[in-house]
C-alpha atoms as a PDB file:
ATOM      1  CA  UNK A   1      25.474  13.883 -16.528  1.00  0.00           C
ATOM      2  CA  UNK A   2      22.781  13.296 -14.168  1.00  0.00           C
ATOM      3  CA  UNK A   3      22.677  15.140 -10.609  1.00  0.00           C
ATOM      4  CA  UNK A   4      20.513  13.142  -8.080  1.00  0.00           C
ATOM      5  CA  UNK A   5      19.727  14.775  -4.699  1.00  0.00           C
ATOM      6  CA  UNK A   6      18.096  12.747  -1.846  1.00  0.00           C
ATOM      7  CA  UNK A   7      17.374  14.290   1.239  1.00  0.00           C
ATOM      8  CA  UNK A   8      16.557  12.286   4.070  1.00  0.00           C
ATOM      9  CA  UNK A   9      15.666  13.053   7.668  1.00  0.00           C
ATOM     10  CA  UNK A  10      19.009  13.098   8.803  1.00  0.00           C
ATOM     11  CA  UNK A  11      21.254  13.418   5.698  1.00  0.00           C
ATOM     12  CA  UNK A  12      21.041  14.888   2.184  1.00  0.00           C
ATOM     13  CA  UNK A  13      23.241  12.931  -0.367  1.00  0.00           C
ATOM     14  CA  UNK A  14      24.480  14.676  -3.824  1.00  0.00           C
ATOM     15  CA  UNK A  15      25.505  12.249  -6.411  1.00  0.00           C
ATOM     16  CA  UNK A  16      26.517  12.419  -9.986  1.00  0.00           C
ATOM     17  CA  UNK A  17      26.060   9.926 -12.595  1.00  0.00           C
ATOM     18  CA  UNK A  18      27.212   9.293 -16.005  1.00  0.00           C
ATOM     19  CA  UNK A  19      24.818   6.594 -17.365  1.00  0.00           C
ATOM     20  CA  UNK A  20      24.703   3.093 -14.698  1.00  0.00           C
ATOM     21  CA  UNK A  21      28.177   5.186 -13.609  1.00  0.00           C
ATOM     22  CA  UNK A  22      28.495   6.828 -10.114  1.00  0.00           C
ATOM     23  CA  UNK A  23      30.940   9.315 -10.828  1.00  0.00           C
ATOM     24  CA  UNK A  24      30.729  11.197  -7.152  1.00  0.00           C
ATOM     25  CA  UNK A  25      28.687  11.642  -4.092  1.00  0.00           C
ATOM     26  CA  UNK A  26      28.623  13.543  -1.424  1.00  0.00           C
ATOM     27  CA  UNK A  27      26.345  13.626   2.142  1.00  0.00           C
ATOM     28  CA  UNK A  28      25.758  16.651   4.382  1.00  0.00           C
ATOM     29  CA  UNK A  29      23.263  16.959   6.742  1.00  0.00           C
ATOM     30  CA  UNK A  30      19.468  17.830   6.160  1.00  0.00           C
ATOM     31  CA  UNK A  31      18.902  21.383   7.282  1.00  0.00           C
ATOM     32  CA  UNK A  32      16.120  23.469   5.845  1.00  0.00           C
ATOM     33  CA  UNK A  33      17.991  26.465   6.695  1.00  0.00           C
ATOM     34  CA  UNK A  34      21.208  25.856   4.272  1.00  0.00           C
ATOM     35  CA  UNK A  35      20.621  28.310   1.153  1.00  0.00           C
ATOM     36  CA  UNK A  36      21.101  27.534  -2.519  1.00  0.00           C
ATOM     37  CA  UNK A  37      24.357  29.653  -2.365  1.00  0.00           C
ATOM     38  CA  UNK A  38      25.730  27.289   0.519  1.00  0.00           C
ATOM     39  CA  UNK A  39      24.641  24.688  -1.360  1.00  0.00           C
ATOM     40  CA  UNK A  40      26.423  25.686  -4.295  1.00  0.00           C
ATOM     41  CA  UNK A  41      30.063  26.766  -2.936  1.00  0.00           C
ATOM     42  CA  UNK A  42      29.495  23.468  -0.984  1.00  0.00           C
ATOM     43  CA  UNK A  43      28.760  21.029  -3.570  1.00  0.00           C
ATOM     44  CA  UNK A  44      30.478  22.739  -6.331  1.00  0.00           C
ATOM     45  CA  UNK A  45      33.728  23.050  -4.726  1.00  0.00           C
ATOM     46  CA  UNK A  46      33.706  18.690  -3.853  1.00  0.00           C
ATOM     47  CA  UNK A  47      32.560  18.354  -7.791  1.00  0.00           C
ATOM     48  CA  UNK A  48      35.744  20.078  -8.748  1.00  0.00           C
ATOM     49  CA  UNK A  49      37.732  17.630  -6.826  1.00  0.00           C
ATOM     50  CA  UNK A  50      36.101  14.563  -8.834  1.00  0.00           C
ATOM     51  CA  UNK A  51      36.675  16.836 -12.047  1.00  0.00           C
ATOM     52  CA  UNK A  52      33.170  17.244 -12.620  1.00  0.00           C
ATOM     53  CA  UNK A  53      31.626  21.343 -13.409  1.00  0.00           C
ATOM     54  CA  UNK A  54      28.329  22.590 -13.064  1.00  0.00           C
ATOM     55  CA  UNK A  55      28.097  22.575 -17.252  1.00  0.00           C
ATOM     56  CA  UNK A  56      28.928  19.045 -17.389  1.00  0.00           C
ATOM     57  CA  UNK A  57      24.881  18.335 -15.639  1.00  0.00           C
ATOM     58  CA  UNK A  58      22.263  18.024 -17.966  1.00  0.00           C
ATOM     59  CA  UNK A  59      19.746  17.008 -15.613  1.00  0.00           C
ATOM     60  CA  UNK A  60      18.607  17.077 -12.525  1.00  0.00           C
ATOM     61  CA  UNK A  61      15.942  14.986 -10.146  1.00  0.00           C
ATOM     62  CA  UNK A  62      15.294  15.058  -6.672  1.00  0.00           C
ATOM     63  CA  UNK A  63      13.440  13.496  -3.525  1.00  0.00           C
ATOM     64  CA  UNK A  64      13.097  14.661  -0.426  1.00  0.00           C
ATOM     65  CA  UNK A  65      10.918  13.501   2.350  1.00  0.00           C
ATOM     66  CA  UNK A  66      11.588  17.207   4.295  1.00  0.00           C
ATOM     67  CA  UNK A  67       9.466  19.720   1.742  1.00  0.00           C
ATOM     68  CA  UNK A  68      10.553  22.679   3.356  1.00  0.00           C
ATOM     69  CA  UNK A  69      14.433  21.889   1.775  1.00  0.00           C
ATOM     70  CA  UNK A  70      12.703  21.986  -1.956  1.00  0.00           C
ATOM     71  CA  UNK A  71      12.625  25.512  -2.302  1.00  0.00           C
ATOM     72  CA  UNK A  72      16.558  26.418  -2.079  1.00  0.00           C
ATOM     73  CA  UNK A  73      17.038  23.142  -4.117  1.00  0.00           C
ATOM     74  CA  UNK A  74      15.007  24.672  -6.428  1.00  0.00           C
ATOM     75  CA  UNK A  75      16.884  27.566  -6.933  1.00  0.00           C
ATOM     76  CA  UNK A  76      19.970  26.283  -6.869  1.00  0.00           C
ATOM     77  CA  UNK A  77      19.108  24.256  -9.714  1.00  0.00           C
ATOM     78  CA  UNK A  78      17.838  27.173 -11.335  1.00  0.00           C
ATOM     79  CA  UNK A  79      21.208  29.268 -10.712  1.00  0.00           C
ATOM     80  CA  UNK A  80      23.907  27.147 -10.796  1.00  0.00           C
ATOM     81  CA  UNK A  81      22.825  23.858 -13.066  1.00  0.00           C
ATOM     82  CA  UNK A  82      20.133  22.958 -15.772  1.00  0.00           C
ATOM     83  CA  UNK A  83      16.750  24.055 -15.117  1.00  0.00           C
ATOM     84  CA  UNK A  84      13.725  23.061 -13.628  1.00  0.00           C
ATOM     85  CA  UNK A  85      14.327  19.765 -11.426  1.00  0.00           C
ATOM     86  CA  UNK A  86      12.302  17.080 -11.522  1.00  0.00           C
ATOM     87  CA  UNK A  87      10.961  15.645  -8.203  1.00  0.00           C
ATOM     88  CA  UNK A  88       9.754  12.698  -7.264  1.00  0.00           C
ATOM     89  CA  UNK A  89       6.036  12.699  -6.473  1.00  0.00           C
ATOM     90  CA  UNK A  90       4.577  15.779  -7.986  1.00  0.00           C
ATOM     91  CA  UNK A  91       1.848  15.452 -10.416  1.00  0.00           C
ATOM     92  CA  UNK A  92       3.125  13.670 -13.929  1.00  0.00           C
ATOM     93  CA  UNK A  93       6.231  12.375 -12.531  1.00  0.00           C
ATOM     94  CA  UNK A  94       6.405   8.344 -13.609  1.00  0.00           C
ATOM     95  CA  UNK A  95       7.783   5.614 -11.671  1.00  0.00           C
ATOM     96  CA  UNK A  96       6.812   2.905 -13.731  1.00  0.00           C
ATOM     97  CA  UNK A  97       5.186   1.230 -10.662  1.00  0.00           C
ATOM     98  CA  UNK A  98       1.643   0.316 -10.057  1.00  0.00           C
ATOM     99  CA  UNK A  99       0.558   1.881  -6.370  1.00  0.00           C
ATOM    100  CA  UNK A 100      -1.693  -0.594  -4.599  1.00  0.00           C
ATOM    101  CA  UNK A 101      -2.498   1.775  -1.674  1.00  0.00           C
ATOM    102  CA  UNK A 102      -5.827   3.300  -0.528  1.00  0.00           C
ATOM    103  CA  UNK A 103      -3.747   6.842  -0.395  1.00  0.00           C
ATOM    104  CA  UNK A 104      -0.937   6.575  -2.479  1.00  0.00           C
ATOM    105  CA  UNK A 105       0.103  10.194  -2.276  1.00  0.00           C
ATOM    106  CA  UNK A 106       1.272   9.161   1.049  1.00  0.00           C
ATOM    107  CA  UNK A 107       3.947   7.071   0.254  1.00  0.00           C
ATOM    108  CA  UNK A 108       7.967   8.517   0.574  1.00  0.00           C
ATOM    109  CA  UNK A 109       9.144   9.610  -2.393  1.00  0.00           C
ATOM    110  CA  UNK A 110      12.165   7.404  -1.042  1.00  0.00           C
ATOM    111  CA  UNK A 111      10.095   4.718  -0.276  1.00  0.00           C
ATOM    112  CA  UNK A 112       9.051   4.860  -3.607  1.00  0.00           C
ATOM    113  CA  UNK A 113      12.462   5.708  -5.669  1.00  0.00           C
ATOM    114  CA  UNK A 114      13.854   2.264  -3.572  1.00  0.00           C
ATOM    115  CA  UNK A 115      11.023   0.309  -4.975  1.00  0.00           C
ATOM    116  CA  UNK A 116      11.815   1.204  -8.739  1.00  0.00           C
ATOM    117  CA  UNK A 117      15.303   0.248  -8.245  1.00  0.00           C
ATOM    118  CA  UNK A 118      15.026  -2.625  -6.420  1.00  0.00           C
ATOM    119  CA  UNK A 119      12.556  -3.874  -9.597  1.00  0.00           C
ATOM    120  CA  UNK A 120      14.836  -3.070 -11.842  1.00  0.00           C
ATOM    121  CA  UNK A 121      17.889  -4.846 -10.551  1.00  0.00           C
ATOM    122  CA  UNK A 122      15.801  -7.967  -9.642  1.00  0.00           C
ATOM    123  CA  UNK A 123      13.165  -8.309 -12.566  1.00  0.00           C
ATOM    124  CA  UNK A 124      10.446 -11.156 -12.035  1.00  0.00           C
ATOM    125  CA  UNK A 125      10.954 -11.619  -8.074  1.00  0.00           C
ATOM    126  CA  UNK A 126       9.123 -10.736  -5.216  1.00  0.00           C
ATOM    127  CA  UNK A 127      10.884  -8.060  -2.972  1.00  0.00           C
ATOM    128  CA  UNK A 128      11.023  -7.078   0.689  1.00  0.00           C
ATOM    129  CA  UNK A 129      13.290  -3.918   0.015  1.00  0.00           C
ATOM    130  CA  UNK A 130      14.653  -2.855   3.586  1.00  0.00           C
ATOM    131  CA  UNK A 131      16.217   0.463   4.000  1.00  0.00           C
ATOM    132  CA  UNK A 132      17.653   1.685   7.457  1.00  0.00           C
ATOM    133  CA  UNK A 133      17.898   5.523   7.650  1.00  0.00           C
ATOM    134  CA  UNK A 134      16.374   7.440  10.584  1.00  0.00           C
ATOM    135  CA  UNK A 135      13.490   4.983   9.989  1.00  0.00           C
ATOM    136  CA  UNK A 136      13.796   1.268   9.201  1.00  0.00           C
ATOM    137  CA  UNK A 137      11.706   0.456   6.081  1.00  0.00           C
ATOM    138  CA  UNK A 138      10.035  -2.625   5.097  1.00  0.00           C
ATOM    139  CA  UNK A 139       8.552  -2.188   1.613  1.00  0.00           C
ATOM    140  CA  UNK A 140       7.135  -5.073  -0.941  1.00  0.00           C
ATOM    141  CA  UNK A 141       6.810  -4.966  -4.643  1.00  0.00           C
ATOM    142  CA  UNK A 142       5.620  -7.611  -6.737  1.00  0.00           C
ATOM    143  CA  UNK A 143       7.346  -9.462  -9.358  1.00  0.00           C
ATOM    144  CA  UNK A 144       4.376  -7.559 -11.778  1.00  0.00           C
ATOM    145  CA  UNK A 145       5.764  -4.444 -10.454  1.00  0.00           C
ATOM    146  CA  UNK A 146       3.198  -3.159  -8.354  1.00  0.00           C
ATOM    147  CA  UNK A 147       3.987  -1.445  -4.570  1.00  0.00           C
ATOM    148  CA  UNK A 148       1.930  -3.087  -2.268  1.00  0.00           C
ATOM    149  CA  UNK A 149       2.820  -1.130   0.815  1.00  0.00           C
ATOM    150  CA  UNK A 150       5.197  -1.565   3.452  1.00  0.00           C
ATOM    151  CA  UNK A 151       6.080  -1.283   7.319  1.00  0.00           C
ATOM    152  CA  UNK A 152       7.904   1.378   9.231  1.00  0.00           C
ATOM    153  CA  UNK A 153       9.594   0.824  12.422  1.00  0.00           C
ATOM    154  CA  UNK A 154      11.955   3.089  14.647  1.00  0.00           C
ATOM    155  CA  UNK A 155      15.468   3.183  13.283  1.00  0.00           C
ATOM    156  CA  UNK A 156      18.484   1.788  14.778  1.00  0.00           C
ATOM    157  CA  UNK A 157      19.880   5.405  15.963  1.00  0.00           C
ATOM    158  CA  UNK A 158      16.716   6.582  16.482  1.00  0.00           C
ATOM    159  CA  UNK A 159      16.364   3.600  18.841  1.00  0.00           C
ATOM    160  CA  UNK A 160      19.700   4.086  20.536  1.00  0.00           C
ATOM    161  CA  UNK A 161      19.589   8.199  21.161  1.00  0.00           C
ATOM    162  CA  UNK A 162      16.214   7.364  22.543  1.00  0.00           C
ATOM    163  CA  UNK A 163      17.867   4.691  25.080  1.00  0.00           C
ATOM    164  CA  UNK A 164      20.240   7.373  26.264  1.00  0.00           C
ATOM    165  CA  UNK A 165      17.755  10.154  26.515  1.00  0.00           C
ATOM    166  CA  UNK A 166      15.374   8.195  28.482  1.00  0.00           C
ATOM    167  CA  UNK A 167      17.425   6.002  30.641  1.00  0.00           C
ATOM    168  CA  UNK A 168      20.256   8.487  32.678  1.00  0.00           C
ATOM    169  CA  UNK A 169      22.442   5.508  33.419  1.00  0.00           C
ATOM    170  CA  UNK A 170      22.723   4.317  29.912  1.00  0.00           C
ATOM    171  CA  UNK A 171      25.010   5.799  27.766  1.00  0.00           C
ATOM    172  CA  UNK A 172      25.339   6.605  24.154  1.00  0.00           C
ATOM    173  CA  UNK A 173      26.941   3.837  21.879  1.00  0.00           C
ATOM    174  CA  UNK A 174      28.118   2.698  18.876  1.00  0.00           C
ATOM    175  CA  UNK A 175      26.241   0.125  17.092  1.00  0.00           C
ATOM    176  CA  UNK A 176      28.345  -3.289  16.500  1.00  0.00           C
ATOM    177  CA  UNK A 177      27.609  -6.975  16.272  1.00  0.00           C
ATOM    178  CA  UNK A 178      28.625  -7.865  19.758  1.00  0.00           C
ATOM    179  CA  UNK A 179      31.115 -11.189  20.131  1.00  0.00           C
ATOM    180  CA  UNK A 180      28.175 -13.177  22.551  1.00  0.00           C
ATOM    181  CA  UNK A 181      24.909 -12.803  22.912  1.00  0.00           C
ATOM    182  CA  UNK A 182      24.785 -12.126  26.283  1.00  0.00           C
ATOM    183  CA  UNK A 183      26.226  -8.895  27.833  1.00  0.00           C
ATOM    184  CA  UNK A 184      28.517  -8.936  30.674  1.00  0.00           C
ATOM    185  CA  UNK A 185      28.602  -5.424  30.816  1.00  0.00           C
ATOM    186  CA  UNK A 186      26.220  -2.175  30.335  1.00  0.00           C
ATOM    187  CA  UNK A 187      27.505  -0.923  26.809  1.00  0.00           C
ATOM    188  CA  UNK A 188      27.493  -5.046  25.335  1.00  0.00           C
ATOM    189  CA  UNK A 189      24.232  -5.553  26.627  1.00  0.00           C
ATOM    190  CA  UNK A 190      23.187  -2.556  25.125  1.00  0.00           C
ATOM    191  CA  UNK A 191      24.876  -3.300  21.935  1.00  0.00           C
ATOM    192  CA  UNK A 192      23.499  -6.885  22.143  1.00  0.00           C
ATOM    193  CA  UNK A 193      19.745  -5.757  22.715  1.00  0.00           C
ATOM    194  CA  UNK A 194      20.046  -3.274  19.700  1.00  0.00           C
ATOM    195  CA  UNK A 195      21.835  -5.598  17.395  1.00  0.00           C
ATOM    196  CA  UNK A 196      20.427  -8.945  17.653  1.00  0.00           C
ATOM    197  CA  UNK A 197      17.058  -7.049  18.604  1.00  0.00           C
ATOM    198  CA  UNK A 198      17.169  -5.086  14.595  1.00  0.00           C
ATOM    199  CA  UNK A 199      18.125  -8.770  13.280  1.00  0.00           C
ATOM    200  CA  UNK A 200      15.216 -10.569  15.299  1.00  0.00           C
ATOM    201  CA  UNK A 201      12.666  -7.700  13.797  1.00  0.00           C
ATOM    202  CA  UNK A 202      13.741  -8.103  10.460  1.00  0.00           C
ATOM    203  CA  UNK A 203      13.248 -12.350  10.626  1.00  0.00           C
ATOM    204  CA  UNK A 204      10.150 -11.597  12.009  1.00  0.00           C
ATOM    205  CA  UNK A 205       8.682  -8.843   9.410  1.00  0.00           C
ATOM    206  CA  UNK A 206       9.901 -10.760   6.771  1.00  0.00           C
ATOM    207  CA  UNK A 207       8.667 -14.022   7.474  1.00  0.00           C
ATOM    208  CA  UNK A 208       5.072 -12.335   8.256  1.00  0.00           C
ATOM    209  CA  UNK A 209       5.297 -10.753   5.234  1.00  0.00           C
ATOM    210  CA  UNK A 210       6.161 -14.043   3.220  1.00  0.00           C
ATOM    211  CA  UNK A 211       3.160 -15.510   5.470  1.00  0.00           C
ATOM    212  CA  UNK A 212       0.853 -12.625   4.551  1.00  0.00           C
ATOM    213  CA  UNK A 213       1.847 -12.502   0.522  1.00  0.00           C
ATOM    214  CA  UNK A 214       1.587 -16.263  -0.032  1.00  0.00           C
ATOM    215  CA  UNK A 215       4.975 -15.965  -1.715  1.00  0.00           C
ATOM    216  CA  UNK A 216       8.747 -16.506  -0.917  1.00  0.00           C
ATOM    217  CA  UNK A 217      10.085 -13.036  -1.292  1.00  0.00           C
ATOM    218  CA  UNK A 218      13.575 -11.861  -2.019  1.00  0.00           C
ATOM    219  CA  UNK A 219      15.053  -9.499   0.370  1.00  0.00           C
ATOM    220  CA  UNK A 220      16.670  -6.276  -1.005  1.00  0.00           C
ATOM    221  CA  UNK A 221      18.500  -3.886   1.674  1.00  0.00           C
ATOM    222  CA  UNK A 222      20.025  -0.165   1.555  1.00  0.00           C
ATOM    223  CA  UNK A 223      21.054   2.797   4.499  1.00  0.00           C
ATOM    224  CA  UNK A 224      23.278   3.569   6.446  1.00  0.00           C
ATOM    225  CA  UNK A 225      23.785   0.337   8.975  1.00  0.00           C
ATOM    226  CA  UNK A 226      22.603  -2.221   5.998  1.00  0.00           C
ATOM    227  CA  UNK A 227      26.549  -3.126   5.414  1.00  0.00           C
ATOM    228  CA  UNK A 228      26.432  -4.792   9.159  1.00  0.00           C
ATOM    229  CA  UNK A 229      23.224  -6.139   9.662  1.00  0.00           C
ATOM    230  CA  UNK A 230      23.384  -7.929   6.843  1.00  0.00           C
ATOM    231  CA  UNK A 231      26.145 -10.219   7.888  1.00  0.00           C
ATOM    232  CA  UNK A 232      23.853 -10.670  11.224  1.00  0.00           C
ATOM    233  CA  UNK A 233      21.107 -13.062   9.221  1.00  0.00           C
ATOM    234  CA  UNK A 234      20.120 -14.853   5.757  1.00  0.00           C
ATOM    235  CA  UNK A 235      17.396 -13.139   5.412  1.00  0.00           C
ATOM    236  CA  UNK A 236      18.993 -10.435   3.512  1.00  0.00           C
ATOM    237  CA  UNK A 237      20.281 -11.699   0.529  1.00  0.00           C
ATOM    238  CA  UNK A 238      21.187  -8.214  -1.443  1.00  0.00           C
ATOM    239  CA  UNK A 239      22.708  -5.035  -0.025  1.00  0.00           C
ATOM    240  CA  UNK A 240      23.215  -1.996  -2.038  1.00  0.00           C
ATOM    241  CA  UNK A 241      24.172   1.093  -0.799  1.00  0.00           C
ATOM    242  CA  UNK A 242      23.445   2.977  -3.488  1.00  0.00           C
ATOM    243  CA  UNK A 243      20.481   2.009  -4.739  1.00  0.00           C
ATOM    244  CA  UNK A 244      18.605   5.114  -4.128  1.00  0.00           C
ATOM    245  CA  UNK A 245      20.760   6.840  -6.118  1.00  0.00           C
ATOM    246  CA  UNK A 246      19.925   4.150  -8.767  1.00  0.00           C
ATOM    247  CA  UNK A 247      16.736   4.691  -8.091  1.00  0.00           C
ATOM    248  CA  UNK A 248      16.608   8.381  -8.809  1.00  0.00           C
ATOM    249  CA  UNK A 249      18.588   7.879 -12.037  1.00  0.00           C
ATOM    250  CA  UNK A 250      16.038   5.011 -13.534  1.00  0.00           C
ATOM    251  CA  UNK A 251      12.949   7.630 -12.706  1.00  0.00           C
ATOM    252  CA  UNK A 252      14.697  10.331 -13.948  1.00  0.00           C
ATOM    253  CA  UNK A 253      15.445   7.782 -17.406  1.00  0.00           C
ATOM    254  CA  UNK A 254      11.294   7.654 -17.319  1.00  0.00           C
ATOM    255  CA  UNK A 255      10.611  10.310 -17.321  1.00  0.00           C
ATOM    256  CA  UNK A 256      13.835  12.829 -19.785  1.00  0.00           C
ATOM    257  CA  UNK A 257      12.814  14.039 -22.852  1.00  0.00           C
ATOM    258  CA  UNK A 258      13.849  11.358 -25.913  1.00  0.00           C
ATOM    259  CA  UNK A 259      17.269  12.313 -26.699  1.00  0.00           C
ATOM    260  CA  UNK A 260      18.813  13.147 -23.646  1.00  0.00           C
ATOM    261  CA  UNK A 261      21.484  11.843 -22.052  1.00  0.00           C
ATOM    262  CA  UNK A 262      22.463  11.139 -18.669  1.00  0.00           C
END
């Protein structure tokens, strides 16, 4: 079995996989002050409940766009699982994916562990692969498989905390695809702006991208919000919410030794 670790800005998901099989996952949030015993008694403990043990995880991989989290991860894959991890974006690590970037060592690992399995699942097509996390991602891979870079906008919480923060009358809210258009009252005009206003941006990116490429592309999407938005526009014709976790495990296939198995 395969454990895959993704840590975000905002949350760190644990998931284990048997083969294309998501056997269990689990999110907590990203703190670079949790140590690899928390981790453990954590993550351990909601393993056992899924019937899964430590000795059951042959491998482990890992991407995190927070560094300072890597060292605990480290050791708690030394202590409590099998070995060395292997982590996305150090030196020798394969993604199968030509970088077309004037400084590729600059791209998210999860930027980049998207982009392999968005490729994978839709072989031959151009790709806008969208992810909304703390960050809303725009990234495009070719049909050849080669990353040709990407956009990053403000994410939709980001977006709304920042509303509240800024703006003492306006409160905090929950994001949801309002009934009308048109607000009648503070909290649906809010919700309207930051709904329709995320659908409106991703139209627009991805028709500018389609414009820029020369190509129709094939829109891929993943995160947190990604199961509403989607339903707010055909632009988006694939959601996954796992495919990061796919992602991980198709790198980590890349890269094993011949012989293991996930």
């Amino acid at each position: 079995m395969l454990l895959a670790i993704d840590v975000g800005n905002t949350n760190t998901v644990f998931a284990v996989l048997s083969g294309e099989d998501v056997c269990g996952e689990w999110r907590s949030a990203t703190t670079d002050l949790r140590t690899a015993d928390e981790y453990a008694v954590w993550l351990t403990q909601l393993m056992q409940i899924n019937g899964i043990t430590p000795a059951q995880i042959n491998g482990v991989i890992v991407s995190t766009v927070v560094p300072q989290t890597l060292f605990e991860l480290r050791v708690l894959c030394h202590k409590y699982f099998s070995g060395e991890p292997l982590v996305v974006g150090e030196d020798g690590v394969k993604t199968g994916l030509t970088i077309m970037l004037d400084r590729p060592e600059q791209v998210g690992a999860d930027r980049l562990v998207n982009a392999v399995a968005a490729h994978k699942a839709h072989p031959g097509l151009d790709l806008v692969v969208i992810d909304f996390g703390t960050a809303t991602t725009f990234d495009v891979v070719s049909a050849e498989g080669e990353y040709r870079g990407g956009i990053i906008a403000p994410g939709v919480n980001l977006s709304i905390q920042a509303l509240h923060d800024a703006a003492a009358k306006l409160p905090h809210i929950v994001v949801r695809r309002p009934d009308k258009v048109i607000g009648t009252d503070t909290v649906s005009a809010m919700q309207s702006g930051v709904y329709w206003g995320y659908i409106g941006l991703i139209e627009g990116i991805v028709s500018r991208i389609a414009e820029e490429y020369g190509r129709s592309m094939t829109v891929v999407s993943t995160g947190g919000l990604g199961h509403l938005l989607r339903h707010g526009t055909p632009v988006i014709t694939h959601f996954d919410p796992d495919l990061t976790i796919r992602g991980l495990a198709e790198i980590y296939r890349r890269n094993c030794v011949t012989g293991t198995s996930l």
